[in-house]
Protein backbone atom coordinates (compact mmCIF):
# COMPACT_ATOMS: atom_id res chain seq x y z
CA UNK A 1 19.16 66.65 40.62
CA UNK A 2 22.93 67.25 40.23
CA UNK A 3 24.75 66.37 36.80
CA UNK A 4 26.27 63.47 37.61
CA UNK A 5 22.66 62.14 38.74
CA UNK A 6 21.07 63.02 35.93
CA UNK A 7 23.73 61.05 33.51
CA UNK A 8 23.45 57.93 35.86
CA UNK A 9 19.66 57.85 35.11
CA UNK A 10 20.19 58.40 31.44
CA UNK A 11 22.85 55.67 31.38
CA UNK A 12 20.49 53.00 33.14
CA UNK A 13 17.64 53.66 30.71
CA UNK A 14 19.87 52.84 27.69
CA UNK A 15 21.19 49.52 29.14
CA UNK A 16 17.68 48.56 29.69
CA UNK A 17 16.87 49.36 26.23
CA UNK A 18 19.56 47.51 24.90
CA UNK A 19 18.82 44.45 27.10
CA UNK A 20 15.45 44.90 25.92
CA UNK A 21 16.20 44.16 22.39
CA UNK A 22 19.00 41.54 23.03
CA UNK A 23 16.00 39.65 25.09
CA UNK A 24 15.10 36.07 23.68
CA UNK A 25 11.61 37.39 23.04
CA UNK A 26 13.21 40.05 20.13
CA UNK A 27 14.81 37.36 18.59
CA UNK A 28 12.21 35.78 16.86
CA UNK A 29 12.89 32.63 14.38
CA UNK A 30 12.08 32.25 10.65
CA UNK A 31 10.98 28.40 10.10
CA UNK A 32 10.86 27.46 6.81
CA UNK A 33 11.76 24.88 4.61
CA UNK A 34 15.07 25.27 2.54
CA UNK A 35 16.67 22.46 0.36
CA UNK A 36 20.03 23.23 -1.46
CA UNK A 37 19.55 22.34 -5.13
CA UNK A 38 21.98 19.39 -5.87
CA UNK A 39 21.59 17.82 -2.85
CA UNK A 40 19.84 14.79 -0.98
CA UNK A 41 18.01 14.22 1.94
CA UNK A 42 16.23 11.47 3.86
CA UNK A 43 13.38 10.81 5.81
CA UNK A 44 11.62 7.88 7.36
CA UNK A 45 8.02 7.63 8.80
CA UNK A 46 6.58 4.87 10.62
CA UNK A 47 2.72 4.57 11.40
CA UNK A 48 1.49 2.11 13.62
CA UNK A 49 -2.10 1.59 14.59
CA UNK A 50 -4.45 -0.13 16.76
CA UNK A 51 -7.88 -0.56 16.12
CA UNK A 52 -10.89 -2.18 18.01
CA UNK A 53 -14.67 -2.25 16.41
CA UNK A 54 -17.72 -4.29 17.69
CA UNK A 55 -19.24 -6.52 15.54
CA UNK A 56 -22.87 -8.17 16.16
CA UNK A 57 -21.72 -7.40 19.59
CA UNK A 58 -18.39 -8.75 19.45
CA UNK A 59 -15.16 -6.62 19.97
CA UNK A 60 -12.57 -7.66 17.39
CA UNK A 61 -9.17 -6.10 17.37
CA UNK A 62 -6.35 -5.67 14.65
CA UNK A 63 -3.08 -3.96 14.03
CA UNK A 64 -1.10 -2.15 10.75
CA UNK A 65 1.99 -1.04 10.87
CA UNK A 66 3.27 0.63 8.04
CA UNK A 67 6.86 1.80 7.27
CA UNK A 68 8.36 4.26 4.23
CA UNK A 69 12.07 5.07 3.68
CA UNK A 70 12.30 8.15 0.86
CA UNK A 71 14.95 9.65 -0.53
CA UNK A 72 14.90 13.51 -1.82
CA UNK A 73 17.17 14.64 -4.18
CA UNK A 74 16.51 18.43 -4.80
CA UNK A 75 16.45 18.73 -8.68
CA UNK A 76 15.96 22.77 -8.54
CA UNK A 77 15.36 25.67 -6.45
CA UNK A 78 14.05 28.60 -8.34
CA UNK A 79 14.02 32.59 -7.71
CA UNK A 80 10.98 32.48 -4.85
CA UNK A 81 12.91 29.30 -3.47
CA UNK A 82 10.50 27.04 -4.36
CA UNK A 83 12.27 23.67 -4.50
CA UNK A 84 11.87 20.56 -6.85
CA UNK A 85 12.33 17.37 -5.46
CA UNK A 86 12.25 14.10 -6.79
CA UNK A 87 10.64 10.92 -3.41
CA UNK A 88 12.40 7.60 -3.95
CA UNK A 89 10.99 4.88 -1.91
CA UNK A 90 14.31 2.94 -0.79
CA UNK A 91 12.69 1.24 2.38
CA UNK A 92 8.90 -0.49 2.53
CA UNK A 93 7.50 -2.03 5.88
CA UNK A 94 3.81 -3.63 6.22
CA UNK A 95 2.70 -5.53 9.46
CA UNK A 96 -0.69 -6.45 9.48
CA UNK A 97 -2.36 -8.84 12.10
CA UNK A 98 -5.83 -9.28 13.62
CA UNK A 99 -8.93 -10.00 11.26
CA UNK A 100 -7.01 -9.99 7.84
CA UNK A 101 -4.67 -12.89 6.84
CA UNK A 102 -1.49 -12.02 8.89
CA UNK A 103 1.09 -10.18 7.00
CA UNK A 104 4.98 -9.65 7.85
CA UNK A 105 7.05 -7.71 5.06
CA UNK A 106 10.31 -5.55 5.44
CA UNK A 107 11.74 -4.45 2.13
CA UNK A 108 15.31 -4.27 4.15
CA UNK A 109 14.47 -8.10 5.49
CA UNK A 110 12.91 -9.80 2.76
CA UNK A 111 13.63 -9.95 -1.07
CA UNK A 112 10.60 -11.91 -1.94
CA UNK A 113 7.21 -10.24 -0.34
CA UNK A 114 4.65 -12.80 1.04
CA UNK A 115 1.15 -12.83 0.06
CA UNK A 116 -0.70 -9.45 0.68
CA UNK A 117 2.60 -7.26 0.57
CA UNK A 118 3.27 -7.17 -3.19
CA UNK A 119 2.06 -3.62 -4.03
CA UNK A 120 4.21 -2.24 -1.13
CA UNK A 121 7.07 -4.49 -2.58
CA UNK A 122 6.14 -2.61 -5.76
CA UNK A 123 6.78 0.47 -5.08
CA UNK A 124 10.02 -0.16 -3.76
CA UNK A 125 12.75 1.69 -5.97
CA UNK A 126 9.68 3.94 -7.60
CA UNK A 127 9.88 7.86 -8.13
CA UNK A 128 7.94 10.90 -8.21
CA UNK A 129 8.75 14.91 -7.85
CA UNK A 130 7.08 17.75 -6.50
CA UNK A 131 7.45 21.21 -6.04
CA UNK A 132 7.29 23.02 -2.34
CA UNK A 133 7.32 26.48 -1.05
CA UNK A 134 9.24 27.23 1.28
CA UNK A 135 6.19 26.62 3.86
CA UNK A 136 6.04 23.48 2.94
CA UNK A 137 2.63 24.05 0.74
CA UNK A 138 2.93 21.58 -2.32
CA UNK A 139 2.76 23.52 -5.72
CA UNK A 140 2.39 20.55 -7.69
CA UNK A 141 3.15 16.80 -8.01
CA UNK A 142 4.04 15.06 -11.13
CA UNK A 143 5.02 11.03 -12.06
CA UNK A 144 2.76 9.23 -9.68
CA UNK A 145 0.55 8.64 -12.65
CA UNK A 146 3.50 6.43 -13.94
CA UNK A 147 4.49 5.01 -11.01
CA UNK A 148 0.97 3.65 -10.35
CA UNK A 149 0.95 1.98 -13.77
CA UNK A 150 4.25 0.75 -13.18
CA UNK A 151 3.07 -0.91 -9.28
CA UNK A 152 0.01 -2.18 -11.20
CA UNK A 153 1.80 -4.36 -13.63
CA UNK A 154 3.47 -6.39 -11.07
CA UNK A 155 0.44 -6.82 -8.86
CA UNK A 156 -0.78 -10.33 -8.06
CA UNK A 157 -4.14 -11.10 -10.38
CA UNK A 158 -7.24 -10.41 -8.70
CA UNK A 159 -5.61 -7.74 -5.90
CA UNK A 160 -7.42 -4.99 -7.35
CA UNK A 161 -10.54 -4.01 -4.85
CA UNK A 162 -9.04 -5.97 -1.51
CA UNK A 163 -8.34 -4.92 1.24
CA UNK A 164 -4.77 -5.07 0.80
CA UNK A 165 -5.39 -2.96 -1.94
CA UNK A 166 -7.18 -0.18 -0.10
CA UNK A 167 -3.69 0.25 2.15
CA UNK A 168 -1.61 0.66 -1.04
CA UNK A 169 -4.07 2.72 -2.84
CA UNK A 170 -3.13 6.48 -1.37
CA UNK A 171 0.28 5.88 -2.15
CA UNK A 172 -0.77 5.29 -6.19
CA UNK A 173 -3.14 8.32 -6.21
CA UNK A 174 -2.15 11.80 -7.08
CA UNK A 175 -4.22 14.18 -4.40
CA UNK A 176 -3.35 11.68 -1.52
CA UNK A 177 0.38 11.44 -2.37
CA UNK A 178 0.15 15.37 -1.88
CA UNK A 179 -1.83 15.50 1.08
CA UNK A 180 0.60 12.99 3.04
CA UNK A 181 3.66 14.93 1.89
CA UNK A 182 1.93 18.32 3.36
CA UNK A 183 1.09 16.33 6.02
CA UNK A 184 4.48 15.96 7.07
CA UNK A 185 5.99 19.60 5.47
CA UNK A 186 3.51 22.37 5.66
CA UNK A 187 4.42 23.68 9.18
CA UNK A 188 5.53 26.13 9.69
CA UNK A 189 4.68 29.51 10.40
CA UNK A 190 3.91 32.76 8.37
CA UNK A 191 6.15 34.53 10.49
CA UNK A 192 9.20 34.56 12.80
CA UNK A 193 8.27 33.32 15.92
CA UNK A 194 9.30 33.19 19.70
CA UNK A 195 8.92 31.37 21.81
CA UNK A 196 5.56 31.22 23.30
CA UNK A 197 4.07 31.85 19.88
CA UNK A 198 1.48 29.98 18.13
CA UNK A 199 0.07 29.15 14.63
CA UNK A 200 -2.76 27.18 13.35
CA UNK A 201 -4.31 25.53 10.02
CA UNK A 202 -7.01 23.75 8.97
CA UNK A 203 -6.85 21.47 6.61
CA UNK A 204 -9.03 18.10 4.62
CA UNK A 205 -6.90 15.17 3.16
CA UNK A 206 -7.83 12.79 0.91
CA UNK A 207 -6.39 9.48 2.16
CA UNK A 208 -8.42 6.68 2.16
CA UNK A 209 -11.46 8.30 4.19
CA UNK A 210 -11.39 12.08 3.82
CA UNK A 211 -10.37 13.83 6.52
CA UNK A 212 -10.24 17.34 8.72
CA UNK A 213 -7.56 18.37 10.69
CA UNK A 214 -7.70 21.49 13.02
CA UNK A 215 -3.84 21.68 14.09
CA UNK A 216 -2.43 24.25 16.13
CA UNK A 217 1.47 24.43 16.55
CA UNK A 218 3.66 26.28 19.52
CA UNK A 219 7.36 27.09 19.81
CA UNK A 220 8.63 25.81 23.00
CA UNK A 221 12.44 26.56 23.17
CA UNK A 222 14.73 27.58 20.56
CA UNK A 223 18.09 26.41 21.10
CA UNK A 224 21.73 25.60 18.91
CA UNK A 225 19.74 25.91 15.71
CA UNK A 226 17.22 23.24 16.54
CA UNK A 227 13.38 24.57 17.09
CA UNK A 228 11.00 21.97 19.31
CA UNK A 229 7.28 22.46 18.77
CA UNK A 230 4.33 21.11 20.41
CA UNK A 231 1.16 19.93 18.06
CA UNK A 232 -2.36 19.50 19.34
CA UNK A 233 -5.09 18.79 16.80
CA UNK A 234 -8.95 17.82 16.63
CA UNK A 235 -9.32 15.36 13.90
CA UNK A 236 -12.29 14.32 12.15
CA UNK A 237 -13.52 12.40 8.77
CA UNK A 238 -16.25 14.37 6.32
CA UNK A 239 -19.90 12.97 6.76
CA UNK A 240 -20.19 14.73 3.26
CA UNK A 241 -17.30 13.12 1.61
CA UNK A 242 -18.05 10.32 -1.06
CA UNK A 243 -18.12 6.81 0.14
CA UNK A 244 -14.96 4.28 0.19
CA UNK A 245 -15.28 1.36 -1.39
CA UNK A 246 -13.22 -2.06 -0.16
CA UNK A 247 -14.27 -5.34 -2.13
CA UNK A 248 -17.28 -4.37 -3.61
CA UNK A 249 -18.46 -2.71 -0.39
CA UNK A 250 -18.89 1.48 -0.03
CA UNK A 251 -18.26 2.36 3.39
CA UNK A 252 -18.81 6.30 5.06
CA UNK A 253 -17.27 6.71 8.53
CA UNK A 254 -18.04 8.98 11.27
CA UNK A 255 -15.05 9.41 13.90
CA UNK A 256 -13.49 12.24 15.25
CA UNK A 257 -10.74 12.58 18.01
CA UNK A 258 -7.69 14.30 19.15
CA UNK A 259 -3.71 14.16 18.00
CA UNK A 260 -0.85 16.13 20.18
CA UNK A 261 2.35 15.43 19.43
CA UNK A 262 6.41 16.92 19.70
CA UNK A 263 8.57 18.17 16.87
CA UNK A 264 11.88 18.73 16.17
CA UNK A 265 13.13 22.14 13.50
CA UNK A 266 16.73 21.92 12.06
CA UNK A 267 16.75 25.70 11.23
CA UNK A 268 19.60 24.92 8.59
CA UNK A 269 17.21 22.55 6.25
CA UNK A 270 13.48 23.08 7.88
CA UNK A 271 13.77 19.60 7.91
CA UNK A 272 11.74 18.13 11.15
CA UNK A 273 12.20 14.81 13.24
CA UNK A 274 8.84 14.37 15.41
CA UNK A 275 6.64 11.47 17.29
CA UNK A 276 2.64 11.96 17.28
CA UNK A 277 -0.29 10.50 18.57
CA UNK A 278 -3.49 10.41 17.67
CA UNK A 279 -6.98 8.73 19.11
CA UNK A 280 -10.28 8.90 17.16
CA UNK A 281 -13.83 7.02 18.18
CA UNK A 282 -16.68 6.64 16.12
CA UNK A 283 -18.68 4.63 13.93
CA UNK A 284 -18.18 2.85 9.67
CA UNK A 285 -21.52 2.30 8.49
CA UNK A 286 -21.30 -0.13 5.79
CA UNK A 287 -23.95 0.76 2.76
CA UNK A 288 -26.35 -1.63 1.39
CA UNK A 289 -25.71 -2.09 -2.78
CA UNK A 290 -27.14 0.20 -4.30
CA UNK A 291 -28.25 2.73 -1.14
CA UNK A 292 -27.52 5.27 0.86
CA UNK A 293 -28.39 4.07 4.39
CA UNK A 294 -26.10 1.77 6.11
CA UNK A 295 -26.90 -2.30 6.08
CA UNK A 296 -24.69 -2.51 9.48
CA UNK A 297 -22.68 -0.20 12.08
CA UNK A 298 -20.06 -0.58 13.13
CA UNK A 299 -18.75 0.78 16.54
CA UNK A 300 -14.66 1.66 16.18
CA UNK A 301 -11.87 3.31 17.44
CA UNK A 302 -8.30 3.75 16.18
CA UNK A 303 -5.03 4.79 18.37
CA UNK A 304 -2.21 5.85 15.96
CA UNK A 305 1.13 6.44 16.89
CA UNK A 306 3.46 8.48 13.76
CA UNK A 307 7.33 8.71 14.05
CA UNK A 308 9.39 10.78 11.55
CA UNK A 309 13.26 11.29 10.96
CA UNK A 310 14.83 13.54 8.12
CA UNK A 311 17.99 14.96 7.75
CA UNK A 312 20.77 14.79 5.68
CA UNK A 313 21.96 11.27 6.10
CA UNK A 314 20.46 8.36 6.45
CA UNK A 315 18.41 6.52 9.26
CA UNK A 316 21.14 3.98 11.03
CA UNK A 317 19.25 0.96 9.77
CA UNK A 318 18.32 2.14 6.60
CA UNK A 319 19.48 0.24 3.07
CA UNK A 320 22.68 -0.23 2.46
């Protein structure tokens, strides 16, 4: 091997080493969440639901539809960037139709709500904070004590233990209000990722039913700052958890189904945009006073479709 040979060869194996490391797969992505202090955000979930259950035989369908506008002002970041942030509700929306009295409310619509929408009316204007890591985990949650006295005092008389009331009731109750907002937060990874990478948790939330969520997460593409990530999930409710009880009546359920879904990183904030679907089958057994076994059965399944937006300004038909 002559000289000149033997410098070709050793000039070919360092470009391919430095192609190696400028390769997408070396430049792996840090998603987390990351809030300037002093400023505000927004973000905008719809959830809209379909539900079908057999009863005595007969198959009886309904819908919900259920709409929250928040603002998040970031009151402080501290030293392991763990950011405060104080939830405004500035938009309500509740739809209801199908074996409850028909309901029809938008906060950005109406001024006065009609019958069966006055705790969501409520809580319109109504505050909390919490604290988040960076991934999203909630640290802790404080006012929602106050704001559910404050919703409670301008409820209708009687409300308290209807059905209407069971829809409003996770947003008045401490451990639900911080399951739904690491719901929607907690995630991202533990790591920089590349595409082609995965992550995965496992998690039970308290909201209405309680319920277990096996979700797995994969970076697609990474591209001009914006991460996309797929979601697939097995979803199921606790057969331990306690009963819930709706007028007077304890119910347990026993469903279980699957939720995949498409997400949208802003590297700058962590702040996500995304559209989900979810399907779950299954049974509510409705307890006889006073027992454990079930007086009645009831066959069911639920399709849900979730959409979020956040970012820095607001959602084009948002308040004004």
């Amino acid at each position: 091997m002559t000289r000149v040979q033997f410098k070709l060869i050793v000039a070919g194996i360092a470009c391919v080493e430095f192609l190696a490391l400028c390769s997408p797969a070396a430049a792996a992505v840090k998603l987390e969440l990351k809030l300037a202090k002093g400023k505000t955000y927004y973000q905008k979930t719809t959830t809209d639901q379909q539900i079908a259950q057999t009863i005595m035989g007969q198959e009886q369908k309904s819908s919900q539809a259920v709409g929250m506008g928040l603002k998040l002002q970031v009151l402080d970041v501290d030293a392991q960037k763990n950011m405060r942030i104080q939830y405004t509700y500035l938009w309500l929306r509740l739809k209801q139709s199908g074996l409850m009295a028909p309901v029809d409310y938008d906060s950005a619509r109406q001024k006065e709500a009609p019958s069966g929408a006055e705790g969501f009316a409520a809580l319109l204007g109504q505050s909390y904070t919490a604290r988040l890591s960076p991934q999203g985990k909630v640290l802790d949650v404080n006012g929602v004590e106050q704001l559910s006295e404050a919703v409670r005092k301008k409820l209708p008389a009687g409300m308290e233990g209807t059905p209407a009331m069971s829809v409003l009731s996770p947003y008045l109750d401490k451990r639900s209000v911080k399951d739904m907002i690491e719901a929607a937060m907690a995630i991202y990874p533990d790591r920089p990722v590349s595409p082609g990478d995965s992550w995965s948790k496992h998690v039970t939330m308290a909201v209405g039913f309680t319920i277990v969520v096996d979700s797995k997460w994969a970076l697609q593409k990474e591209e001009a700052g914006v991460a996309t990530i797929g979601l697939t999930a097995t979803v199921r409710t606790d057969p331990n958890a306690p009963p819930m009880e709706v007028s007077g009546m304890k119910m347990k359920s026993q469903m279980s189904g699957t939720q995949e879904g498409a997400i949208r990183v802003v590297e700058a904030t962590g702040l996500s945009s995304s559209q989900e679907r979810s399907q779950i089958k299954g049974q509510l057994a409705m307890l006889a006073p006073g027992q454990d076994q079930p007086a009645m059965v009831v066959p069911m399944s639920i399709e849900t479709q979730i959409a979020t937006e956040a970012g820095e300004q607001m959602w084009k038909d948002g308040p004004k």
